[in-house]
C-alpha atoms as a PDB file:
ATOM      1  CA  UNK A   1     -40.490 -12.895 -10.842  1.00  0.00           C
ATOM      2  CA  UNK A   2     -37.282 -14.329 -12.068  1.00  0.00           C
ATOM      3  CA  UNK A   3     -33.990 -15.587 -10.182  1.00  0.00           C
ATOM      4  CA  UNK A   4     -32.184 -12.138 -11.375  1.00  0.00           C
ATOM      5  CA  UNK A   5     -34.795 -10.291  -9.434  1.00  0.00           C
ATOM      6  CA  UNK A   6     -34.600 -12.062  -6.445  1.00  0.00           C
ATOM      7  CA  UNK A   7     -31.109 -11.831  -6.352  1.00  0.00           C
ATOM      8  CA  UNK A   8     -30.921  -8.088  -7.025  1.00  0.00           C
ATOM      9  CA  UNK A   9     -33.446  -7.416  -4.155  1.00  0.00           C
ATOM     10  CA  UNK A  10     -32.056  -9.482  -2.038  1.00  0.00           C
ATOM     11  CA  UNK A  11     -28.817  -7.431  -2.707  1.00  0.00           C
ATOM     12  CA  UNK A  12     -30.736  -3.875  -2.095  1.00  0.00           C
ATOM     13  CA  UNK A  13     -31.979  -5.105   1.444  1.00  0.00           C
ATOM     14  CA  UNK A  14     -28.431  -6.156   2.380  1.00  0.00           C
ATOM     15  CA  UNK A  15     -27.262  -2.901   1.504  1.00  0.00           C
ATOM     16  CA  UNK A  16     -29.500  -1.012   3.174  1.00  0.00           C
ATOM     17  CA  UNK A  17     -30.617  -3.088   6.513  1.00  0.00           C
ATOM     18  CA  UNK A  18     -27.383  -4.985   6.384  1.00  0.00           C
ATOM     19  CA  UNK A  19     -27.389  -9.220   5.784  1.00  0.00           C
ATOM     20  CA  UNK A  20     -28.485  -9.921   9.068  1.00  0.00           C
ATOM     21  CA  UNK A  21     -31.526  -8.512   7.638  1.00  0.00           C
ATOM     22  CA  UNK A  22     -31.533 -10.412   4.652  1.00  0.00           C
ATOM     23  CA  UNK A  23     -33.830 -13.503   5.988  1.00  0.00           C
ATOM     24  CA  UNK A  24     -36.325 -15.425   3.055  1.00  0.00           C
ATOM     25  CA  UNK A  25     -39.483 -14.294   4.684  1.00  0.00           C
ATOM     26  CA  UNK A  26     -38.036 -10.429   4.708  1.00  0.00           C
ATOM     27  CA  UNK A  27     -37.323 -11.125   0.808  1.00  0.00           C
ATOM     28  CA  UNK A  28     -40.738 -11.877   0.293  1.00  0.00           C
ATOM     29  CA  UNK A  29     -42.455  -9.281   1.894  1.00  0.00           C
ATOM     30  CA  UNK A  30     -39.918  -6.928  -0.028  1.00  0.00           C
ATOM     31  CA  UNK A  31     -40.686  -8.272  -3.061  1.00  0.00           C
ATOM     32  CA  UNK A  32     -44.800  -8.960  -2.430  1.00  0.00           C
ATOM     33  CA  UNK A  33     -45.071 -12.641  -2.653  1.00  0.00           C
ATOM     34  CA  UNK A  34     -45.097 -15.682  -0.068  1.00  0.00           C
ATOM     35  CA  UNK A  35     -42.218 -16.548   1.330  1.00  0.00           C
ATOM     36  CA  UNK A  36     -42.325 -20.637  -0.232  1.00  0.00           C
ATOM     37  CA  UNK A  37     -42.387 -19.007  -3.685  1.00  0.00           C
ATOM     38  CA  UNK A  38     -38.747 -18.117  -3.297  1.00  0.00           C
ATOM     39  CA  UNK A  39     -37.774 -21.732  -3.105  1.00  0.00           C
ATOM     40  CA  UNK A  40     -38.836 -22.178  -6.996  1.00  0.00           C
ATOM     41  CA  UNK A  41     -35.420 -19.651  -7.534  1.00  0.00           C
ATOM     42  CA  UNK A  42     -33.060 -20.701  -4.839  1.00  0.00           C
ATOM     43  CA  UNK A  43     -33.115 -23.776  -2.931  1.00  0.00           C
ATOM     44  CA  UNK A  44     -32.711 -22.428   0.366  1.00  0.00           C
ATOM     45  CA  UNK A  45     -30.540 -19.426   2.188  1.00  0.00           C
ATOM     46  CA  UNK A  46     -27.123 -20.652   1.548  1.00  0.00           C
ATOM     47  CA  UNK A  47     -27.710 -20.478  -2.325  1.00  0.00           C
ATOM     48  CA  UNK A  48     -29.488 -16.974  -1.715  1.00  0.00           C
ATOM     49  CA  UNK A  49     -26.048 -15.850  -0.112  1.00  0.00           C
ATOM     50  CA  UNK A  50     -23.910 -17.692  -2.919  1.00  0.00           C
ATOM     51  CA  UNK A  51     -26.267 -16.627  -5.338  1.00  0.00           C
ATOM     52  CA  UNK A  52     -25.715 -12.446  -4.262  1.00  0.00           C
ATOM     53  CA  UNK A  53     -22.524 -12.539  -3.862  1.00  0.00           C
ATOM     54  CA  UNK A  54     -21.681 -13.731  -6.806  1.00  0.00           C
ATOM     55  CA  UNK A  55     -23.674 -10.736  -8.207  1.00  0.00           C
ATOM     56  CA  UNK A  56     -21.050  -8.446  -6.564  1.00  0.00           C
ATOM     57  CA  UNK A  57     -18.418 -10.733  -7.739  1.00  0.00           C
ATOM     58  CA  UNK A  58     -19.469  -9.900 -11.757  1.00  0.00           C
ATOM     59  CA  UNK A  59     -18.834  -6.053 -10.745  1.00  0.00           C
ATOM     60  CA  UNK A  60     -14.874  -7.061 -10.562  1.00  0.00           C
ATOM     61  CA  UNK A  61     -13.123  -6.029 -13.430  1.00  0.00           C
ATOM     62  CA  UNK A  62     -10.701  -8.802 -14.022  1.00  0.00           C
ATOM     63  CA  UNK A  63      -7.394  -7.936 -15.204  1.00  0.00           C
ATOM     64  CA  UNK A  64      -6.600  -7.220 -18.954  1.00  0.00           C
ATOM     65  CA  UNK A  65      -3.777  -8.407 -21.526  1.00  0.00           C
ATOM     66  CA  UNK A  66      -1.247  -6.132 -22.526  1.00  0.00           C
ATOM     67  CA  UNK A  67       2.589  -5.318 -21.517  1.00  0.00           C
ATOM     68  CA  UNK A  68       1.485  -3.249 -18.195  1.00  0.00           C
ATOM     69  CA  UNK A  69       0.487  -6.110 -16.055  1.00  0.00           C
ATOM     70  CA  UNK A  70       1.256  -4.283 -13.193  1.00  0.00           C
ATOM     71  CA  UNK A  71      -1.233  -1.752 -13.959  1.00  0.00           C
ATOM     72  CA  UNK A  72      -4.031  -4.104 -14.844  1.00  0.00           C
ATOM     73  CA  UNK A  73      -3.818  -6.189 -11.904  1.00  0.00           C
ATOM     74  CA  UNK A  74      -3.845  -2.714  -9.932  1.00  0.00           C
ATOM     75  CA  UNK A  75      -7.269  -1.606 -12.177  1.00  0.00           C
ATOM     76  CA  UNK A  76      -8.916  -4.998 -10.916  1.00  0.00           C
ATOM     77  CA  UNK A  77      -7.708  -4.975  -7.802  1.00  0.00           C
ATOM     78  CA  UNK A  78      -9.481  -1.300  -6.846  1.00  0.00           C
ATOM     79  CA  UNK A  79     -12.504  -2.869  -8.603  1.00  0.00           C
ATOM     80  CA  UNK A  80     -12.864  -5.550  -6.567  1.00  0.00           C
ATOM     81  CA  UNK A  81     -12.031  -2.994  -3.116  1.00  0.00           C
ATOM     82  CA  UNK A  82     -14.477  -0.737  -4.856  1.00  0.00           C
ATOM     83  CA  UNK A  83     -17.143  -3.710  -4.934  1.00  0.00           C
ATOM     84  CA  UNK A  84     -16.801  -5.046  -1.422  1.00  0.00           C
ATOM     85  CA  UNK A  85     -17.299  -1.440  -0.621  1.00  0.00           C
ATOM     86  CA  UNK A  86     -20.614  -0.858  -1.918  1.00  0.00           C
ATOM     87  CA  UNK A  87     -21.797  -3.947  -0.788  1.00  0.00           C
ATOM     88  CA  UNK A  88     -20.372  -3.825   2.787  1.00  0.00           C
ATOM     89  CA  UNK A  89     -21.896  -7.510   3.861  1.00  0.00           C
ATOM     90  CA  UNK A  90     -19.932  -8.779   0.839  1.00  0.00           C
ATOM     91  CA  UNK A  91     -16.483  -9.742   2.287  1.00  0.00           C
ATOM     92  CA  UNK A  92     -17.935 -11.500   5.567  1.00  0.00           C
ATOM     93  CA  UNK A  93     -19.546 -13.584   3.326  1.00  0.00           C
ATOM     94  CA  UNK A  94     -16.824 -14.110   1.161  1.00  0.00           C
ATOM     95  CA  UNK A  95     -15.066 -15.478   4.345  1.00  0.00           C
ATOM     96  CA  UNK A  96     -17.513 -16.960   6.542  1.00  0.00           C
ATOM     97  CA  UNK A  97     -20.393 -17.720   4.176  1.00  0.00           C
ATOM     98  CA  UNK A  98     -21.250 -20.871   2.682  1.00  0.00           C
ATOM     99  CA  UNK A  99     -18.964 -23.024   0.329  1.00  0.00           C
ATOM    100  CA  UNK A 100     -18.585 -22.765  -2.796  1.00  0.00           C
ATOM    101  CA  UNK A 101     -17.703 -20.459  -5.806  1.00  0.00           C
ATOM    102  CA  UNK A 102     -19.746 -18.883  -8.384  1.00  0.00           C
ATOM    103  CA  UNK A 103     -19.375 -18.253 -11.892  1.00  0.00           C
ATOM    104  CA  UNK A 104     -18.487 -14.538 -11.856  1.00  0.00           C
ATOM    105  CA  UNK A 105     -16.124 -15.097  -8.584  1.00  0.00           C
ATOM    106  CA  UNK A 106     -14.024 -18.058 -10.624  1.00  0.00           C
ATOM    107  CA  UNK A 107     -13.775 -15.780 -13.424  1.00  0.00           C
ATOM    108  CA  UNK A 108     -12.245 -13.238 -11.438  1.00  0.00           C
ATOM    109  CA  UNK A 109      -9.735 -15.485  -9.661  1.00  0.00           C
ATOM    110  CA  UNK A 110      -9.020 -17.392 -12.876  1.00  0.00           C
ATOM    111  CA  UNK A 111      -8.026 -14.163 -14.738  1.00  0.00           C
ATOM    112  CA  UNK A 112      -6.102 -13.044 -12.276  1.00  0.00           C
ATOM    113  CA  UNK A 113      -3.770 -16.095 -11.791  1.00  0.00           C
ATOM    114  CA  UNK A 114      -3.238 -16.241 -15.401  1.00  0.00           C
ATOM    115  CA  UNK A 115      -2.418 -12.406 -15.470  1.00  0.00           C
ATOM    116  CA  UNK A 116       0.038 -12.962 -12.726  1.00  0.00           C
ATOM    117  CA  UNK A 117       1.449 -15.949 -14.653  1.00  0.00           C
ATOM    118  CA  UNK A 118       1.755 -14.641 -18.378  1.00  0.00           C
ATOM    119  CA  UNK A 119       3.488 -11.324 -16.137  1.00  0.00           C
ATOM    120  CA  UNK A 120       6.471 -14.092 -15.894  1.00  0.00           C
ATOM    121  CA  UNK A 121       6.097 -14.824 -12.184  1.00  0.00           C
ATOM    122  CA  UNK A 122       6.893 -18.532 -10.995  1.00  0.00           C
ATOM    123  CA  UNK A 123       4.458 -20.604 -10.386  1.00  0.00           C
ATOM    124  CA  UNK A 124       5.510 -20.244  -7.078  1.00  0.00           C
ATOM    125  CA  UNK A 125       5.511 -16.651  -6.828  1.00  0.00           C
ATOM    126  CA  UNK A 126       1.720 -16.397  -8.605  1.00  0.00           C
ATOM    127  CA  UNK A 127       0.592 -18.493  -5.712  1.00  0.00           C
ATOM    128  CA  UNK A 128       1.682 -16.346  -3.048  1.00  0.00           C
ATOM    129  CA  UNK A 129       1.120 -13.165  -5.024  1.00  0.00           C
ATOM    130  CA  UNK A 130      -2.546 -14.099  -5.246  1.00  0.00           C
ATOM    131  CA  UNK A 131      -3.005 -14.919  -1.828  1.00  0.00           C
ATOM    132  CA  UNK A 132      -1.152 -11.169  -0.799  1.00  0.00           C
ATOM    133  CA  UNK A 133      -3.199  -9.602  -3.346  1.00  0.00           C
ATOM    134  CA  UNK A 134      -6.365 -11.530  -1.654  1.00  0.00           C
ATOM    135  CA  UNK A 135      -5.828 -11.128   1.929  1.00  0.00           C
ATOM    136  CA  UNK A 136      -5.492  -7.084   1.072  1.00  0.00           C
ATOM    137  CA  UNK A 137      -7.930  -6.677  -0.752  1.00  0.00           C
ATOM    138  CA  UNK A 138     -10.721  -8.594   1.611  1.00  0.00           C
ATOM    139  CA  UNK A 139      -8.883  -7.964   5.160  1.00  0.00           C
ATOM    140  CA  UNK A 140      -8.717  -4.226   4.255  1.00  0.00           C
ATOM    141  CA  UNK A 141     -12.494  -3.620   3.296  1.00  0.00           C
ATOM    142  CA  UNK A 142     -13.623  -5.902   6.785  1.00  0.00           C
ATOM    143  CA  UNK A 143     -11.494  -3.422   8.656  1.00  0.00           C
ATOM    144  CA  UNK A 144     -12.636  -0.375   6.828  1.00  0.00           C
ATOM    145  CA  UNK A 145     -16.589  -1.759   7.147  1.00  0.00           C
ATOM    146  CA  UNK A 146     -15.936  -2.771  11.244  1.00  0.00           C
ATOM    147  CA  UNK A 147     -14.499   0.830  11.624  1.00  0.00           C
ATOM    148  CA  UNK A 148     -17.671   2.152  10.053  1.00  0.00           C
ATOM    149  CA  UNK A 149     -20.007  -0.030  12.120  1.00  0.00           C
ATOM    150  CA  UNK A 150     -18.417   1.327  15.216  1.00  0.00           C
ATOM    151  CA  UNK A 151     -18.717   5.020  14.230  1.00  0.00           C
ATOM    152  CA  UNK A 152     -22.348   4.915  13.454  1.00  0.00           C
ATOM    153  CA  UNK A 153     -23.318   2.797  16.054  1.00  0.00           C
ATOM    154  CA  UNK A 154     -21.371   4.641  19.011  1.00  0.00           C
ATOM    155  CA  UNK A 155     -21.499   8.298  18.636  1.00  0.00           C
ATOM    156  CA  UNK A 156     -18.500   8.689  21.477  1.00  0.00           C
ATOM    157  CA  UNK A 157     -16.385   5.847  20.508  1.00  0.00           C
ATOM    158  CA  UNK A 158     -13.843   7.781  19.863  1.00  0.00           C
ATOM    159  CA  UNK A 159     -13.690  11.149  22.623  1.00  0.00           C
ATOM    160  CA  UNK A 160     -14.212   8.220  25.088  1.00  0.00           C
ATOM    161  CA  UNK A 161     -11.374   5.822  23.323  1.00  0.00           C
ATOM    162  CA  UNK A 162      -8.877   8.428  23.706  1.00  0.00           C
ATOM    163  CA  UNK A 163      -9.924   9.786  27.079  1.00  0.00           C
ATOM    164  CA  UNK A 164      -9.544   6.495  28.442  1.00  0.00           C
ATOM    165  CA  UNK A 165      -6.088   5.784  26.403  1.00  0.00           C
ATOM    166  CA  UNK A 166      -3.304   5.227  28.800  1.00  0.00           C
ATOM    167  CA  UNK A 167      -0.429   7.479  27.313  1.00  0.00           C
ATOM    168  CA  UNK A 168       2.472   7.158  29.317  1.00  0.00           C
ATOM    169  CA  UNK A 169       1.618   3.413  28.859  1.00  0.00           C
ATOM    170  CA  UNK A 170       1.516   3.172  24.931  1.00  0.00           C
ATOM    171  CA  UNK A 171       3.170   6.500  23.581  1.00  0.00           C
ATOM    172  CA  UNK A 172       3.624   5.685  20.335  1.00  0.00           C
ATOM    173  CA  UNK A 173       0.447   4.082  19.503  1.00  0.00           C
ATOM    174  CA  UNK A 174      -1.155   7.176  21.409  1.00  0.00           C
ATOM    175  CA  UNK A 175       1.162   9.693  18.831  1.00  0.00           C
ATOM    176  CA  UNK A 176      -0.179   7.354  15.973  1.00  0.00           C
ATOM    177  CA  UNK A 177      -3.499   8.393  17.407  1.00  0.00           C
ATOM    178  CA  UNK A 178      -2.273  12.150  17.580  1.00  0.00           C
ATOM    179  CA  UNK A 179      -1.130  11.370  14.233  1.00  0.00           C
ATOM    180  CA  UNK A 180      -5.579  10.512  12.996  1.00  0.00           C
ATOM    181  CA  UNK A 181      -6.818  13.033  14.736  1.00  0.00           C
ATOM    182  CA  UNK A 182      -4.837  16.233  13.865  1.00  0.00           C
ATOM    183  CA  UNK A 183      -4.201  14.889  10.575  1.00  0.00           C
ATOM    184  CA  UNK A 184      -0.799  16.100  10.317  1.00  0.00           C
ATOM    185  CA  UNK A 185       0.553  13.050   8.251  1.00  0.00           C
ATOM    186  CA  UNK A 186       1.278  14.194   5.029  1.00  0.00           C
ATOM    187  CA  UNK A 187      -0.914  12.618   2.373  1.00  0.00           C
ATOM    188  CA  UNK A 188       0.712  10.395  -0.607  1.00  0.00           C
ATOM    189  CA  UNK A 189      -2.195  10.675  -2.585  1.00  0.00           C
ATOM    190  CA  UNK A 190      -3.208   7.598  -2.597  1.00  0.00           C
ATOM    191  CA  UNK A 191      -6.096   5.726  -0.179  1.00  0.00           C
ATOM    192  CA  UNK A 192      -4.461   3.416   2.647  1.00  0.00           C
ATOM    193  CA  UNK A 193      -5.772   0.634   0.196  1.00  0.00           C
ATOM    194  CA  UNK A 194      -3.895   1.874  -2.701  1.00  0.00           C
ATOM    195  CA  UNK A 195      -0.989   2.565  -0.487  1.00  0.00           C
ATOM    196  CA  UNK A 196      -0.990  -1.120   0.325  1.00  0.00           C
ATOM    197  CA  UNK A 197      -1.783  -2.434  -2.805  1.00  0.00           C
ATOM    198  CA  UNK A 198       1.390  -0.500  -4.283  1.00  0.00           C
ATOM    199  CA  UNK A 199       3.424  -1.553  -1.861  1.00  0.00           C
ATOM    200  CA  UNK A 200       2.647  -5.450  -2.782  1.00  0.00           C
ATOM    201  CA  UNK A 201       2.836  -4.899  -6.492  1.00  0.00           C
ATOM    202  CA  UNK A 202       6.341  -3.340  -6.211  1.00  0.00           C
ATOM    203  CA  UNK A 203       7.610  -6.067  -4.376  1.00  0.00           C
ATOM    204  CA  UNK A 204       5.900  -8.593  -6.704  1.00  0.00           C
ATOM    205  CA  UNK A 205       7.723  -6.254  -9.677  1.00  0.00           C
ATOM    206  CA  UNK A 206      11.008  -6.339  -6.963  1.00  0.00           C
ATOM    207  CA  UNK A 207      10.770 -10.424  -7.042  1.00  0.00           C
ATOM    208  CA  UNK A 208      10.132 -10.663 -10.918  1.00  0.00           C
ATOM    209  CA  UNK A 209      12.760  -8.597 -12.261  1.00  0.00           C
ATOM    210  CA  UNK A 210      15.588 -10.023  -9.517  1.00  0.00           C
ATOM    211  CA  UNK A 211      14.453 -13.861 -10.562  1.00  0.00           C
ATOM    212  CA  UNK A 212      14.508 -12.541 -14.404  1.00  0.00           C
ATOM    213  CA  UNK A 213      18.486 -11.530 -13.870  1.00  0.00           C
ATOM    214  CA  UNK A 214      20.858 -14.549 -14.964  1.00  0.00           C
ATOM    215  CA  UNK A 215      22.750 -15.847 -11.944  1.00  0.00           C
ATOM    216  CA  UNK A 216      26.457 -14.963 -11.959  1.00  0.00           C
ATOM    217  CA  UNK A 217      26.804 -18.507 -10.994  1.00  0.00           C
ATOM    218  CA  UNK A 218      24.512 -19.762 -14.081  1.00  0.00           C
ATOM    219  CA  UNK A 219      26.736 -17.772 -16.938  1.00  0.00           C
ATOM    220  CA  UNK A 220      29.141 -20.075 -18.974  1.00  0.00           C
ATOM    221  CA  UNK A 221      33.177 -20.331 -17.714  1.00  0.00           C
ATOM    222  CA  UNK A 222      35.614 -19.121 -20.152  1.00  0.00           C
ATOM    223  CA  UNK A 223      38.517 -20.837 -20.852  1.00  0.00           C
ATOM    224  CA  UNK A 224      40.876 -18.052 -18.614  1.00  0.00           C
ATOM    225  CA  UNK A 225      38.139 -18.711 -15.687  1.00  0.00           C
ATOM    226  CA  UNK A 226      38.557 -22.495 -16.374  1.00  0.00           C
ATOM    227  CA  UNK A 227      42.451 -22.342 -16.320  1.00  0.00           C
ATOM    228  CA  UNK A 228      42.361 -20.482 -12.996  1.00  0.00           C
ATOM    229  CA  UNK A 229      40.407 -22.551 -11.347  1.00  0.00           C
ATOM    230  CA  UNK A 230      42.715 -25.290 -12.084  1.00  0.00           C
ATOM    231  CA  UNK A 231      45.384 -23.614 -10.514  1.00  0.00           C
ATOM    232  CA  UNK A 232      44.140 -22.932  -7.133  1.00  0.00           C
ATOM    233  CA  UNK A 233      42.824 -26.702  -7.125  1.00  0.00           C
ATOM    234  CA  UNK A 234      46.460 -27.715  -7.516  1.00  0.00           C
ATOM    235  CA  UNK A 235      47.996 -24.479  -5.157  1.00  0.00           C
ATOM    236  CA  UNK A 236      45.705 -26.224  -2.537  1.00  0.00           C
ATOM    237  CA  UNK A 237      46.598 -30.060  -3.032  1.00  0.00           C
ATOM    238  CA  UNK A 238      50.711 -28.717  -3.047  1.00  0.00           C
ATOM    239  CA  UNK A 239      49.757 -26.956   0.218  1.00  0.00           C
ATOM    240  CA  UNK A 240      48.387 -29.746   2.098  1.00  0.00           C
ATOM    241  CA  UNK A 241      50.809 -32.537   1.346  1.00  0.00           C
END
């Protein structure tokens, strides 16, 4: 017994039963001891759900150094999709779980903001890029993992969904629903995630480069531009006396 092998078992049975199932005196019985001999590793439940997630959390590759930043942050970001994907209880409990952050999940976020910074984003712009980068990232795998839920759980979700669709009503969400089930979008070659994810990185890259131009107003007056202006100043007193 240690607090590593409570944590990855606990992680196993949330994977496969799902973390509703994931309740101390299930833990025991999985791993063959009495349920108040878990308390000697983690205090109670909330640090068992801190305590796994934060497992999944030191799966994230955090973004590396180098020129690209663009392409790092884009490496870590699929990691961390890829992560909340194998672990599908991960992200509600990112969100609704107890408070706090772990070790492994600060890393992550730490490294990131300081990848976005050193990229040569405001401190402005980091803040908000982070959050964009978040909210995707999370809001995309709790939508992917409700879609699944449905699917397995009712078989005819879908023949009765669009039997029951009112057409004339809605006709272009019922063409986007054409659009699913004929699959006659053409592909991009890239997941919706990555889709997404691209489309946020080349607006951060959009944003960067545009705030990295010198203003037009910013660049030094010559003496020509300086003479000039003088001119219409006085034009403009003459004309209104």
């Amino acid at each position: 017994m240690s607090k590593e092998l409570v944590l990855r078992t606990a992680i196993t049975l949330a994977d496969r039963d799902g973390i509703d199932a994931l309740t101390m005196r299930r833990l025991a019985h999985e791993l063959g001891v009495e349920a108040m001999s878990l308390y000697y590793y983690v205090a109670n439940k909330d640090e068992l759900l801190k305590g796994i997630f934060d497992v999944v959390a030191g799966e994230i590759e955090v973004p590396s150094s180098g020129p690209d930043w663009k392409s790092a942050i884009r490496r870590s970001a699929i990691s961390f999709h890829d992560a909340l994907a194998r672990h599908r209880w991960a992200a509600s409990v990112m969100i609704s779980g107890p408070p706090g952050v772990g070790p492994a999940q600060l890393r992550y976020s730490d490294a990131l903001l300081r990848r976005l910074r050193e990229s040569g984003l405001s401190p402005e712009l980091t803040h908000h890029a982070y959050h964009a980068l978040d909210s995707h990232i999370v809001g995309s795998t709790l939508w992917a993992a409700g879609i699944s839920t449905v699917m397995k759980t009712k078989d005819d979700f879908v023949q009765k969904f669009i039997r029951e669709l009112p057409r004339d009503e809605y006709p272009d969400f019922a063409n986007h629903v054409d659009q699913h089930m004929t699959k006659s979008v053409r592909a991009t070659g890239k997941s919706e995630f990555e889709f997404g994810l691209d489309l946020i990185l080349d607006g951060l890259e959009q944003m960067h480069d545009a705030a990295s131009r010198p203003s037009v107003s910013k660049q030094p007056r010559t003496k020509r531009s300086v003479r000039h202006s003088g001119r219409l100043k006085r034009r403009g007193r003459s004309q209104a006396e």
